[in-house]
C-alpha atoms as a PDB file:
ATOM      1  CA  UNK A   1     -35.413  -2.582 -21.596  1.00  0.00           C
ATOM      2  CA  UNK A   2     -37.250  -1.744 -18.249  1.00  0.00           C
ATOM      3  CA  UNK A   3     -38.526   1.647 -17.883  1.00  0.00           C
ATOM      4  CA  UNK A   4     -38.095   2.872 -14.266  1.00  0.00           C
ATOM      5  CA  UNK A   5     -40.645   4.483 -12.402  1.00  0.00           C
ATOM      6  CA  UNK A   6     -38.190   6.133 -10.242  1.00  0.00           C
ATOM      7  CA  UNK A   7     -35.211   7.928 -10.828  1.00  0.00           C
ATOM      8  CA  UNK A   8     -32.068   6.455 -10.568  1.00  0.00           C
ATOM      9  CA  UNK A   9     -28.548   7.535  -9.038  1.00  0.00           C
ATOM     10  CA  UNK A  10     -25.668   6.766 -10.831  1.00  0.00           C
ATOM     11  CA  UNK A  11     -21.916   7.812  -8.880  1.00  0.00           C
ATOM     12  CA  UNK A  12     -19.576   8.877 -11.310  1.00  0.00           C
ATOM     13  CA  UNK A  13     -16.404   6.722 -10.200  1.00  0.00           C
ATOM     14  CA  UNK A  14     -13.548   9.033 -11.067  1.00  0.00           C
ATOM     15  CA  UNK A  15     -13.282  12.757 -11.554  1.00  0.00           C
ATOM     16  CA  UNK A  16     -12.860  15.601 -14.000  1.00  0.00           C
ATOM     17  CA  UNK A  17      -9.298  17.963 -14.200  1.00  0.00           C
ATOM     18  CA  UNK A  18     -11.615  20.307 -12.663  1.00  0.00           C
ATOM     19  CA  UNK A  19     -12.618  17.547 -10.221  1.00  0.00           C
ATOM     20  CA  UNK A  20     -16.340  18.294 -10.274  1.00  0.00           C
ATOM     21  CA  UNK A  21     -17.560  14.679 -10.500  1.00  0.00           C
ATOM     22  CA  UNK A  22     -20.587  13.831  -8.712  1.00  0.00           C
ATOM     23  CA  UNK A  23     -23.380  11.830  -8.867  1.00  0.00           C
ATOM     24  CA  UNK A  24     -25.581  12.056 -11.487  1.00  0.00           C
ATOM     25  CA  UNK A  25     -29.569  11.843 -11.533  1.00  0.00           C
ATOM     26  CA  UNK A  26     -30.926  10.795 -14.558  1.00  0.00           C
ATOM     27  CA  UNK A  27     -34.350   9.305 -15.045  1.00  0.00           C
ATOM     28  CA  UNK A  28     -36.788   7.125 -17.094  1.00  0.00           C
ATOM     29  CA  UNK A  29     -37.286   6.499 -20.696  1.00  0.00           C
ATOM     30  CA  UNK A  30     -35.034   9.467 -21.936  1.00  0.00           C
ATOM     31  CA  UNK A  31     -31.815   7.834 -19.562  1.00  0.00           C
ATOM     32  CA  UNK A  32     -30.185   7.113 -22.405  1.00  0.00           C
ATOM     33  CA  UNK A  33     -29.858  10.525 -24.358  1.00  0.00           C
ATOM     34  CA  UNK A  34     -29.885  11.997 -21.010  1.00  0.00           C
ATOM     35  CA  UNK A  35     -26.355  10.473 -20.291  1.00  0.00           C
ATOM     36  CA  UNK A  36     -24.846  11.056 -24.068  1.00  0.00           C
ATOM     37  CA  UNK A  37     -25.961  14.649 -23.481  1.00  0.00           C
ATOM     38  CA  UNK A  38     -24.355  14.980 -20.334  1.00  0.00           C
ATOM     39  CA  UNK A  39     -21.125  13.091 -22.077  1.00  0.00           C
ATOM     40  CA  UNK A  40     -20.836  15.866 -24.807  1.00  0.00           C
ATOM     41  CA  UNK A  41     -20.959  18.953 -22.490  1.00  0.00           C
ATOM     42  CA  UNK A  42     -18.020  17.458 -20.665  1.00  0.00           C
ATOM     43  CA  UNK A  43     -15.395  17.170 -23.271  1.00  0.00           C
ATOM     44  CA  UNK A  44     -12.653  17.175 -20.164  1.00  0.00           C
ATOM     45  CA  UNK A  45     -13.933  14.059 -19.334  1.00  0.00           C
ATOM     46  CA  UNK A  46     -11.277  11.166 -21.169  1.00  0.00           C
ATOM     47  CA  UNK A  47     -13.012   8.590 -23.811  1.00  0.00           C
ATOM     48  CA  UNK A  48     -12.737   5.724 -21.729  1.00  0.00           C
ATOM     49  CA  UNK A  49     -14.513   7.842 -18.813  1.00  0.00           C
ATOM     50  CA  UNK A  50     -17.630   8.534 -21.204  1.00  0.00           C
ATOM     51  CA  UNK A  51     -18.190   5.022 -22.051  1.00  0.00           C
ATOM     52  CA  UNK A  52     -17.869   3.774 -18.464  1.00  0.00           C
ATOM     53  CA  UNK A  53     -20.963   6.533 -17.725  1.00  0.00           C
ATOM     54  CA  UNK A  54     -22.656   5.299 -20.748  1.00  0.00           C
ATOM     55  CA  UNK A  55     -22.498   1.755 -19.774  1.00  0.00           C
ATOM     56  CA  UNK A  56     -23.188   2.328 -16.021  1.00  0.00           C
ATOM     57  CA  UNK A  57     -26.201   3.655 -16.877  1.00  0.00           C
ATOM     58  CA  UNK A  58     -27.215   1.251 -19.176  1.00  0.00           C
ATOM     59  CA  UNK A  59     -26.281  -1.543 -17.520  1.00  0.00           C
ATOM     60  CA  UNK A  60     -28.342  -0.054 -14.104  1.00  0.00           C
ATOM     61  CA  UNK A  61     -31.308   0.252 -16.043  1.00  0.00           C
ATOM     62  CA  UNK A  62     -30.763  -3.512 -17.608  1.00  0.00           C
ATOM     63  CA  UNK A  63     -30.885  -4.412 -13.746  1.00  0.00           C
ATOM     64  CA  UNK A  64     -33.450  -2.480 -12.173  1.00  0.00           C
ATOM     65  CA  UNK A  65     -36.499  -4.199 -10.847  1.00  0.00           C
ATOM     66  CA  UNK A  66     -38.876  -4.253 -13.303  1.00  0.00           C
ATOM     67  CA  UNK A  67     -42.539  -6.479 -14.106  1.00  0.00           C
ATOM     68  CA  UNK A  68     -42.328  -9.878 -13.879  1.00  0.00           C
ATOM     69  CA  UNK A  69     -40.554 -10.854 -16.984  1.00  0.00           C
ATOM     70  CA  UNK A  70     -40.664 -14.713 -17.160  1.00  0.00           C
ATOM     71  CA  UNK A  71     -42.914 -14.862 -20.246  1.00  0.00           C
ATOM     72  CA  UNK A  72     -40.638 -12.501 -22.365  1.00  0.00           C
ATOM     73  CA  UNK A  73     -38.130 -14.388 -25.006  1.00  0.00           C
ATOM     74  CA  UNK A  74     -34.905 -13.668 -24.571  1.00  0.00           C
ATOM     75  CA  UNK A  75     -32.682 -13.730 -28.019  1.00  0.00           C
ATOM     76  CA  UNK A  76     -30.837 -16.725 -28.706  1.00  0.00           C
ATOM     77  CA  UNK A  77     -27.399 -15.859 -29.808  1.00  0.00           C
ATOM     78  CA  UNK A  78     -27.977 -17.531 -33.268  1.00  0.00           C
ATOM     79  CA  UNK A  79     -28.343 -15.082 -36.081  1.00  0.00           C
ATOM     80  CA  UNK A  80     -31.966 -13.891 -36.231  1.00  0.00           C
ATOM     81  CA  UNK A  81     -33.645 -16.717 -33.664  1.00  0.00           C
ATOM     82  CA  UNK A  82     -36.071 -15.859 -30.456  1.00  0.00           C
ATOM     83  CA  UNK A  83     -37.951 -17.724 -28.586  1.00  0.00           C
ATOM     84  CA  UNK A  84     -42.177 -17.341 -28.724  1.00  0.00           C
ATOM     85  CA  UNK A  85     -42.009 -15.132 -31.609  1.00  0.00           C
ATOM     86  CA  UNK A  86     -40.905 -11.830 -29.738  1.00  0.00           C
ATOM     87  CA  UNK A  87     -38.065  -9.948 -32.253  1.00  0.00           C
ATOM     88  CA  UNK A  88     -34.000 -10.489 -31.451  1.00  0.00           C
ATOM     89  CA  UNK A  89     -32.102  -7.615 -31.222  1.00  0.00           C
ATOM     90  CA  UNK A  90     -31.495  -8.209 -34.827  1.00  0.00           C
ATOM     91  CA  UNK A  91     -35.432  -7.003 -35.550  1.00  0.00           C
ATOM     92  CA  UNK A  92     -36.209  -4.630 -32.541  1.00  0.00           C
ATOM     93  CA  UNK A  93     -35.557  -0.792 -32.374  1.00  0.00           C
ATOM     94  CA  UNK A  94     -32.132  -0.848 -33.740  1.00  0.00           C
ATOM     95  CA  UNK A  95     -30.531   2.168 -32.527  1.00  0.00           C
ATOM     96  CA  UNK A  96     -27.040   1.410 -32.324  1.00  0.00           C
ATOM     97  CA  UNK A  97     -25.812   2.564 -28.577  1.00  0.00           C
ATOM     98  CA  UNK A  98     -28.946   0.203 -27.750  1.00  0.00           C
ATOM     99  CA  UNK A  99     -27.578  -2.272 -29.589  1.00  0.00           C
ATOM    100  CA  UNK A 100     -24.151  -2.173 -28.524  1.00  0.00           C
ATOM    101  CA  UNK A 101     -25.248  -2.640 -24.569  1.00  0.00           C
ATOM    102  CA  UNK A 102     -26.612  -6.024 -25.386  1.00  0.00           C
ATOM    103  CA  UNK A 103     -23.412  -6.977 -26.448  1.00  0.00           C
ATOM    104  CA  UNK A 104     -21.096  -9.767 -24.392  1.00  0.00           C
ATOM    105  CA  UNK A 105     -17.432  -7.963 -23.575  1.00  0.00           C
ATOM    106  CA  UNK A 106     -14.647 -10.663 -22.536  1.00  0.00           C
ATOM    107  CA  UNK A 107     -11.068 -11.159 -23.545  1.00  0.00           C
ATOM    108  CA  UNK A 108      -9.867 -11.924 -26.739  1.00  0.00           C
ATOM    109  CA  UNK A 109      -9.659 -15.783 -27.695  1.00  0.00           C
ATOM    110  CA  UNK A 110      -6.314 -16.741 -29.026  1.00  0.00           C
ATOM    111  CA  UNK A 111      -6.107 -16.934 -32.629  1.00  0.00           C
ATOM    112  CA  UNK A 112      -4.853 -20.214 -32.552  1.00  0.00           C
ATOM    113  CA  UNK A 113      -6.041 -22.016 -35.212  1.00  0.00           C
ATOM    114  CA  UNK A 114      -7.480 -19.348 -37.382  1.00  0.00           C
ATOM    115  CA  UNK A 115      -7.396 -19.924 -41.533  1.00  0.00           C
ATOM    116  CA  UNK A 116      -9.137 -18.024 -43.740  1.00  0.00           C
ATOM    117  CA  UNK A 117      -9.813 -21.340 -45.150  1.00  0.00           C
ATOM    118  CA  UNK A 118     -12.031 -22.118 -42.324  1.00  0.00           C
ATOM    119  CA  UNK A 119     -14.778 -19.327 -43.396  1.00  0.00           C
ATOM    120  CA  UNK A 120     -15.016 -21.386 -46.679  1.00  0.00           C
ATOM    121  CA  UNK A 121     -13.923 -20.487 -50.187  1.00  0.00           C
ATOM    122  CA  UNK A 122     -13.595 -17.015 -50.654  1.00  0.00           C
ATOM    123  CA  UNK A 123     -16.182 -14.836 -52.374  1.00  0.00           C
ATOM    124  CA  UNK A 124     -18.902 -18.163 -53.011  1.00  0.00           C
ATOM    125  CA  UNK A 125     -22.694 -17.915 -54.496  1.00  0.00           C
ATOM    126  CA  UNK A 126     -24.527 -18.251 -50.889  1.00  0.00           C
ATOM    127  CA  UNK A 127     -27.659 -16.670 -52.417  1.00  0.00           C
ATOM    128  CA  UNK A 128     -27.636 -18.544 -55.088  1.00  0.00           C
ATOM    129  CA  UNK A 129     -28.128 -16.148 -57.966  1.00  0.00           C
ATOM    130  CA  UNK A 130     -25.657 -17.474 -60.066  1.00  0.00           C
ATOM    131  CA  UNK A 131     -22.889 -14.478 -59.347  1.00  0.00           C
ATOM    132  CA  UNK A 132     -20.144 -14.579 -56.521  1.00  0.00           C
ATOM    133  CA  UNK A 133     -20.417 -12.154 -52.924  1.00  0.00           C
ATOM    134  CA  UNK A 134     -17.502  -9.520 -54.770  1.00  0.00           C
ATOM    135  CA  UNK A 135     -19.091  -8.793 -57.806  1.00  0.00           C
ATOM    136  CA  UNK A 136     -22.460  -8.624 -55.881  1.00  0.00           C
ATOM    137  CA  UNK A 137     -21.404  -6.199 -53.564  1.00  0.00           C
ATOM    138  CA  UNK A 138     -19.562  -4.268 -56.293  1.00  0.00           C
ATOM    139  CA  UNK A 139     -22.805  -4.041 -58.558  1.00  0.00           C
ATOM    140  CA  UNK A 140     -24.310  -3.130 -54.859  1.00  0.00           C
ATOM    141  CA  UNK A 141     -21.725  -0.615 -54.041  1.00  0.00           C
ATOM    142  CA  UNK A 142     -20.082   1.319 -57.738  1.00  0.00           C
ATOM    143  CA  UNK A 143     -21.677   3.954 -59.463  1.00  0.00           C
ATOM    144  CA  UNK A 144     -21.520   4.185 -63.432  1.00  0.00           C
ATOM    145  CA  UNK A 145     -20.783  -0.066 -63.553  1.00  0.00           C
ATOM    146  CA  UNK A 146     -20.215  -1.539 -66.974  1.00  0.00           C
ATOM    147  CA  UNK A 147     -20.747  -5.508 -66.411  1.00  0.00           C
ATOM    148  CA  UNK A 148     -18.683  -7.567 -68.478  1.00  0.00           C
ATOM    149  CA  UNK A 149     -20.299  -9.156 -71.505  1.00  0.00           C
ATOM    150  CA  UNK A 150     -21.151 -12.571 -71.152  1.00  0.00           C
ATOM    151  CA  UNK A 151     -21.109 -13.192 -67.389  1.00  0.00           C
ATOM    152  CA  UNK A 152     -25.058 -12.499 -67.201  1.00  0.00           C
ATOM    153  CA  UNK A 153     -25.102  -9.325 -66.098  1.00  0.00           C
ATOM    154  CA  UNK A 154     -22.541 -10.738 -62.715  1.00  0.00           C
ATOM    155  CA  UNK A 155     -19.004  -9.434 -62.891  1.00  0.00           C
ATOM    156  CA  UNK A 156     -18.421  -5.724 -62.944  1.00  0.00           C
ATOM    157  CA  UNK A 157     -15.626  -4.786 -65.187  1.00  0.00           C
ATOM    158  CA  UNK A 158     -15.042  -1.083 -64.379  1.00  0.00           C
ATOM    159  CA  UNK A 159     -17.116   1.636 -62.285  1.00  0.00           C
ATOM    160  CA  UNK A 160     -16.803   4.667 -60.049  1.00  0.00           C
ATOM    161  CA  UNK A 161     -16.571   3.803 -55.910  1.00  0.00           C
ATOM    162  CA  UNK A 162     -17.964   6.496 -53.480  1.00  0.00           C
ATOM    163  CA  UNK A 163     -15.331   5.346 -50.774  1.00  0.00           C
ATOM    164  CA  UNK A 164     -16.879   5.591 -47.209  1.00  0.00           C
ATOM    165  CA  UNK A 165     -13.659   5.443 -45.748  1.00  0.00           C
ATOM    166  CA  UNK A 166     -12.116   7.811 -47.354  1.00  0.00           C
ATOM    167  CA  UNK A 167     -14.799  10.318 -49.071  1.00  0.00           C
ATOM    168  CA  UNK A 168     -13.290  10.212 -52.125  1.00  0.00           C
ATOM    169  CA  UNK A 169     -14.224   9.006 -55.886  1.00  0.00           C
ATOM    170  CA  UNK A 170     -12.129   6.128 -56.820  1.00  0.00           C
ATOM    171  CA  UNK A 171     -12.194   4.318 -60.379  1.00  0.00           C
ATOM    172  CA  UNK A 172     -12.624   0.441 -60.609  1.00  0.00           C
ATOM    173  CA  UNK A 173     -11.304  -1.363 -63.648  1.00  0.00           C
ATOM    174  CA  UNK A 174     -11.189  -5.042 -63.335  1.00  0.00           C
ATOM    175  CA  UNK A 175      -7.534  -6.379 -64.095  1.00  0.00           C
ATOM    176  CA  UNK A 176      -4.909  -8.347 -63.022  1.00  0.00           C
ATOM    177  CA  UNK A 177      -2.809  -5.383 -61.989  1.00  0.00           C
ATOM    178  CA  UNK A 178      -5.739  -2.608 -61.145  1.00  0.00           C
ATOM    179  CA  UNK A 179      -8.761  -4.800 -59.589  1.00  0.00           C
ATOM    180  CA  UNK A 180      -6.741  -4.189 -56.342  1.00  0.00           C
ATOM    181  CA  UNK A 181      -7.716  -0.434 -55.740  1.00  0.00           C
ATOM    182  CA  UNK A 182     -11.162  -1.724 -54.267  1.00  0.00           C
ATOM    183  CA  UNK A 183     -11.760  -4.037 -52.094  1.00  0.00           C
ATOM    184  CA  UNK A 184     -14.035  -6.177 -50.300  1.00  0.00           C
ATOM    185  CA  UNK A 185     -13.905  -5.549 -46.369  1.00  0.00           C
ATOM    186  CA  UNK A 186     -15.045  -7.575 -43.813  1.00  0.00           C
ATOM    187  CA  UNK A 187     -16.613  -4.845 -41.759  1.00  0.00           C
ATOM    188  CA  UNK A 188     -16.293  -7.295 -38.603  1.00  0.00           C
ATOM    189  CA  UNK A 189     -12.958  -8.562 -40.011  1.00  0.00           C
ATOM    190  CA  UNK A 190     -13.015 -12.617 -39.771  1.00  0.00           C
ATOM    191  CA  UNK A 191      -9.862 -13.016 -37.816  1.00  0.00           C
ATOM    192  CA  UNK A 192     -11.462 -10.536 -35.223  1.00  0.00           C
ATOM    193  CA  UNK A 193     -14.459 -12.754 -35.385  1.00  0.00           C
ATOM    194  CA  UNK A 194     -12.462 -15.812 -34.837  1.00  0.00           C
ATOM    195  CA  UNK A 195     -11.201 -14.554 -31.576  1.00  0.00           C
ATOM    196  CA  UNK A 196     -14.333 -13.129 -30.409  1.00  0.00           C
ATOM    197  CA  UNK A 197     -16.422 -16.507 -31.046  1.00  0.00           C
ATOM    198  CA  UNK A 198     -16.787 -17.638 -34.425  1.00  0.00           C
ATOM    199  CA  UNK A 199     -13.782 -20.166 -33.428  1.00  0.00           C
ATOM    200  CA  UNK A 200     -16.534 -22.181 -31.605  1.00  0.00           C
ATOM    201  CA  UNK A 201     -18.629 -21.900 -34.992  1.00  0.00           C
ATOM    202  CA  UNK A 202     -19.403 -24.598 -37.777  1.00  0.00           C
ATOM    203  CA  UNK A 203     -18.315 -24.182 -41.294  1.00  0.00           C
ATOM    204  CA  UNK A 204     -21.583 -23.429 -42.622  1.00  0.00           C
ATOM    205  CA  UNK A 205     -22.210 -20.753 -40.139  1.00  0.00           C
ATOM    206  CA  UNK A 206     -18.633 -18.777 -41.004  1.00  0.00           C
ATOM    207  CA  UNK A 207     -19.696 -18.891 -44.648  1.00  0.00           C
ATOM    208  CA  UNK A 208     -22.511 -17.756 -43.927  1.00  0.00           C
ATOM    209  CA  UNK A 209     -20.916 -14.616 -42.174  1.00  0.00           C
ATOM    210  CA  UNK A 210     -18.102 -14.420 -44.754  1.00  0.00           C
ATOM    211  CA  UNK A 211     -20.379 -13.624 -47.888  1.00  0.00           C
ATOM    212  CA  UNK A 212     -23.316 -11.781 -45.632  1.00  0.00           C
ATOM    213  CA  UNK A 213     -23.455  -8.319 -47.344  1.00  0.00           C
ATOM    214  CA  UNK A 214     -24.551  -6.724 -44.068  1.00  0.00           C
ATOM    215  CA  UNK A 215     -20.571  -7.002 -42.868  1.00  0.00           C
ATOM    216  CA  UNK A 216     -19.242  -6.376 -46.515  1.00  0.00           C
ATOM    217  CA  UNK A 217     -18.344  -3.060 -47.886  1.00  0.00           C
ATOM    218  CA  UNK A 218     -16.512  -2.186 -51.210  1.00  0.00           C
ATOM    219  CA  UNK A 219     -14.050   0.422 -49.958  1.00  0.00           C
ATOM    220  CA  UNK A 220     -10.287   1.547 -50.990  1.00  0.00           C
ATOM    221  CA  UNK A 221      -7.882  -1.365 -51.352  1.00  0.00           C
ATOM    222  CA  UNK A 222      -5.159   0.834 -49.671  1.00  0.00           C
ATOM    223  CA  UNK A 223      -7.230   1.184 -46.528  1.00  0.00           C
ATOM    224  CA  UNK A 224      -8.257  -2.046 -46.321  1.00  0.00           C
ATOM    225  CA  UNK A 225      -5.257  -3.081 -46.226  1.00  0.00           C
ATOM    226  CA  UNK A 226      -4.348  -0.691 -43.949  1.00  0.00           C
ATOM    227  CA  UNK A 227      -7.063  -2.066 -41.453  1.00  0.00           C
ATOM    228  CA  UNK A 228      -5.895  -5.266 -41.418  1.00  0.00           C
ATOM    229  CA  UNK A 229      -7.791  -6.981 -38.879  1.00  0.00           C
ATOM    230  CA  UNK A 230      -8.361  -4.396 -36.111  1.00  0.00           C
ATOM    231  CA  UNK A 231     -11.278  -3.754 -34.514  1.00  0.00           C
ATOM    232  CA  UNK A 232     -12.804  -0.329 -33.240  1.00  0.00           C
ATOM    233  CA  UNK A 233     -10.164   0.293 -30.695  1.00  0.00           C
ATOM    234  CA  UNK A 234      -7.470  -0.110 -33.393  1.00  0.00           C
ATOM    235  CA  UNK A 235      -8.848   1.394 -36.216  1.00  0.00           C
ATOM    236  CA  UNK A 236     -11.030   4.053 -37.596  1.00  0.00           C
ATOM    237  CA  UNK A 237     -12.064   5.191 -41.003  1.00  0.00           C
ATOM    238  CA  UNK A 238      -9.853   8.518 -41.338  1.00  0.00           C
ATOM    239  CA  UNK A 239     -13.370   9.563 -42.871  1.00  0.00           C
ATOM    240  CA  UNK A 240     -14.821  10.664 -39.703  1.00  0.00           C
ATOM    241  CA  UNK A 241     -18.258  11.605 -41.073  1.00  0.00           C
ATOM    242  CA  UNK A 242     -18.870   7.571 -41.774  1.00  0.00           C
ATOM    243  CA  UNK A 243     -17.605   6.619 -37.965  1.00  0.00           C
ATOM    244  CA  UNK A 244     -20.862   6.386 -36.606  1.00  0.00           C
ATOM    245  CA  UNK A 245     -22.219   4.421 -39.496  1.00  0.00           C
ATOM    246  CA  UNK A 246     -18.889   2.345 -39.831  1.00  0.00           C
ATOM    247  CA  UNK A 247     -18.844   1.112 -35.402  1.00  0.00           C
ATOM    248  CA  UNK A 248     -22.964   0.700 -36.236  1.00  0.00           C
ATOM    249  CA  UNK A 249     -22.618  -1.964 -38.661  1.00  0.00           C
ATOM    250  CA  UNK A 250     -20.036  -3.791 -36.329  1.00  0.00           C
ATOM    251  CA  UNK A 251     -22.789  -3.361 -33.594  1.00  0.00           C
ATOM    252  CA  UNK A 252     -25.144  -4.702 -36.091  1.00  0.00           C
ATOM    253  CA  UNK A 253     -23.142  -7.789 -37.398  1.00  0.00           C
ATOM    254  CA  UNK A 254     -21.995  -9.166 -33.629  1.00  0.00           C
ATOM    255  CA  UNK A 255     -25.277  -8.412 -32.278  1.00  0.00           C
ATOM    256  CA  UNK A 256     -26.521 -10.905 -35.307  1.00  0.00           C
ATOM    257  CA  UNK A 257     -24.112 -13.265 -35.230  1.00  0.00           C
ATOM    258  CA  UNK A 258     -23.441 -13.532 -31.326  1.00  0.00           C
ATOM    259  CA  UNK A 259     -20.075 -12.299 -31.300  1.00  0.00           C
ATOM    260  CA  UNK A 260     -18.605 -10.713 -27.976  1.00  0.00           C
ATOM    261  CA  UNK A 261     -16.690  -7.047 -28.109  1.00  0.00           C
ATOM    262  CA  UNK A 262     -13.452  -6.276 -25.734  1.00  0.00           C
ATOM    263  CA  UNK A 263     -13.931  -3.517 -22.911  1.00  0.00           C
ATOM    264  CA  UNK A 264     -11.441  -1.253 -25.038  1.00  0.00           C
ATOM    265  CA  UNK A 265     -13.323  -1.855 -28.509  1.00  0.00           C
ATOM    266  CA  UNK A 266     -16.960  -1.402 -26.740  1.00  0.00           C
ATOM    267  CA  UNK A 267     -15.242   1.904 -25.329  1.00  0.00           C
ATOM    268  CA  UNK A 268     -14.102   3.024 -29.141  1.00  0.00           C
ATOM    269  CA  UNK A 269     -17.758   2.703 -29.723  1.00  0.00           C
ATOM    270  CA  UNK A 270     -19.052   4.683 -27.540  1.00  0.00           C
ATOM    271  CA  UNK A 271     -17.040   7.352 -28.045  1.00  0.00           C
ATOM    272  CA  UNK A 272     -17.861   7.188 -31.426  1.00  0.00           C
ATOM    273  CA  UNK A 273     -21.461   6.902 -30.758  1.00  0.00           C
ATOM    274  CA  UNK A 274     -21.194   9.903 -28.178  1.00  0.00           C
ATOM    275  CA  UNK A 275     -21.672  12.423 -30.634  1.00  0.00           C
ATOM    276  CA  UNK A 276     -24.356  10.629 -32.946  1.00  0.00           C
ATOM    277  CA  UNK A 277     -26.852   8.862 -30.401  1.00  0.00           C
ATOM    278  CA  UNK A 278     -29.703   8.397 -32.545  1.00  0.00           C
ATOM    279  CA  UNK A 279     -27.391   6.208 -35.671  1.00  0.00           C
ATOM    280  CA  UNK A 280     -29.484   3.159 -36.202  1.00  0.00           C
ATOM    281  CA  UNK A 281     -27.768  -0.325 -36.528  1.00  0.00           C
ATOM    282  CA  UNK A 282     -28.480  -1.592 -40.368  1.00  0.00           C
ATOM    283  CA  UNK A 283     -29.959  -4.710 -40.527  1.00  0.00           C
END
């Protein structure tokens, strides 16, 4: 991102109930906090308003004149690839608002066509260490595991889940009738990836983002069900101390895997994101 030498004006396009909007000065490298600042003291403002003066801003400073930039690489929209070395927004600074400003917004694809079928079998070995994605994540995720004898140390057969959705302690025991009460979620759900780009994808590829533990939480079976396949402009974790952390990894996982947002889900983001500036994207 450019830094400006000179400040920059930015015209609020609509107004306060007070009506006090106005235009805005904010300059150089500190634009960014600047604005979410300015965003928090003016609660009267309406969610949708503080994202458009987030993304104003950012999206001035993305077009400002700047040095001559035709030796820098831009990122390729593949997971991880650049050109001449320089990092993707997968490896650079990876605060999330950042992040999320890189992002494509367009429509929503139609979901014509979409299978869970065509992300590959569910819960495979990608890594290759001889255990499937669910137990991995649920060794990854549970407290107090006992593994099952026999399975080399893979499948968890009971253990204690500190759910992030819900901030509360739930018990794992694996069953026919009780594995159910934690789940695996998609983070970036794959029918919301399907409409947003992953349609265009080959099948290795959507394994690939099916079993990548970056976009894979163990969390409460109710609420994952619950969830369904919304994105952030649908649905929140009622646990609103993991919000910021919860829209980050979405950041983090369509930034990596080239996936667009809608205008009304990159607004639920930065409203989210409003009041914790500084979350980083995981990587």
């Amino acid at each position: 991102m450019t830094r400006l030498p000179q400040p920059i004006t930015v015209s609020a396009a609509f107004h306060t109930p007070e009506d006090d909007a106005g235009a805005l000065i904010f300059t150089g490298a500190d634009m960014t906090a600047d604005v979410l600042d300015w965003a928090r003291r003016h609660k009267s403002l309406t969610g949708i308003g503080v994202g458009l003066v987030v993304f104003s801003v950012l999206g001035a400073i993305e077009s400002s004149p700047g040095p001559d930039t035709s030796t820098t690489a831009t990122a390729s929209n593949d997971a991880g690839s650049s050109a001449s070395g320089s990092p993707s927004p997968t490896t650079q600074s990876r605060n999330a608002v950042a992040l999320l400003a890189t992002l494509p917004v367009k429509g929503r694809a139609p979901k014509t066509g979409y299978d869970r079928a065509a992300f590959g079998p569910a819960w495979s070995d990608v890594d290759h260490n001889g255990c499937d994605t669910r137990n991995d994540i649920l060794r990854r995720d549970l407290t107090q595991t006992v593994l099952k004898p026999g399975t080399n140390g893979c499948v968890v057969a009971t253990g204690l889940l500190p759910d992030p959705y819900s901030n509360v302690q739930i018990s794992f025991v694996r069953g026919t009738t009780t594995s159910t009460a934690v789940q695996i979620d998609h983070v970036v759900a794959l029918s919301d990836a399907w409409q947003k780009g992953a349609f265009g994808w080959d099948e290795g590829k959507r394994s690939a983002f099916a079993n990548d533990p970056l976009n894979l939480l163990a969390v409460s079976g109710v609420l994952n069900d619950q969830k369904g396949d919304g994105d952030a402009a649908t649905w929140l974790p009622p646990n609103k101390a993991f919000r910021a952390a919860y829209v980050a990894r979405q950041v983090a996982v369509k930034a990596k895997y080239g996936l667009w947002v809608t205008m009304a889900e990159r607004d639920a983001i930065a409203r989210v994101l409003a009041d914790a500036p500084e979350t980083p994207a995981p990587s």
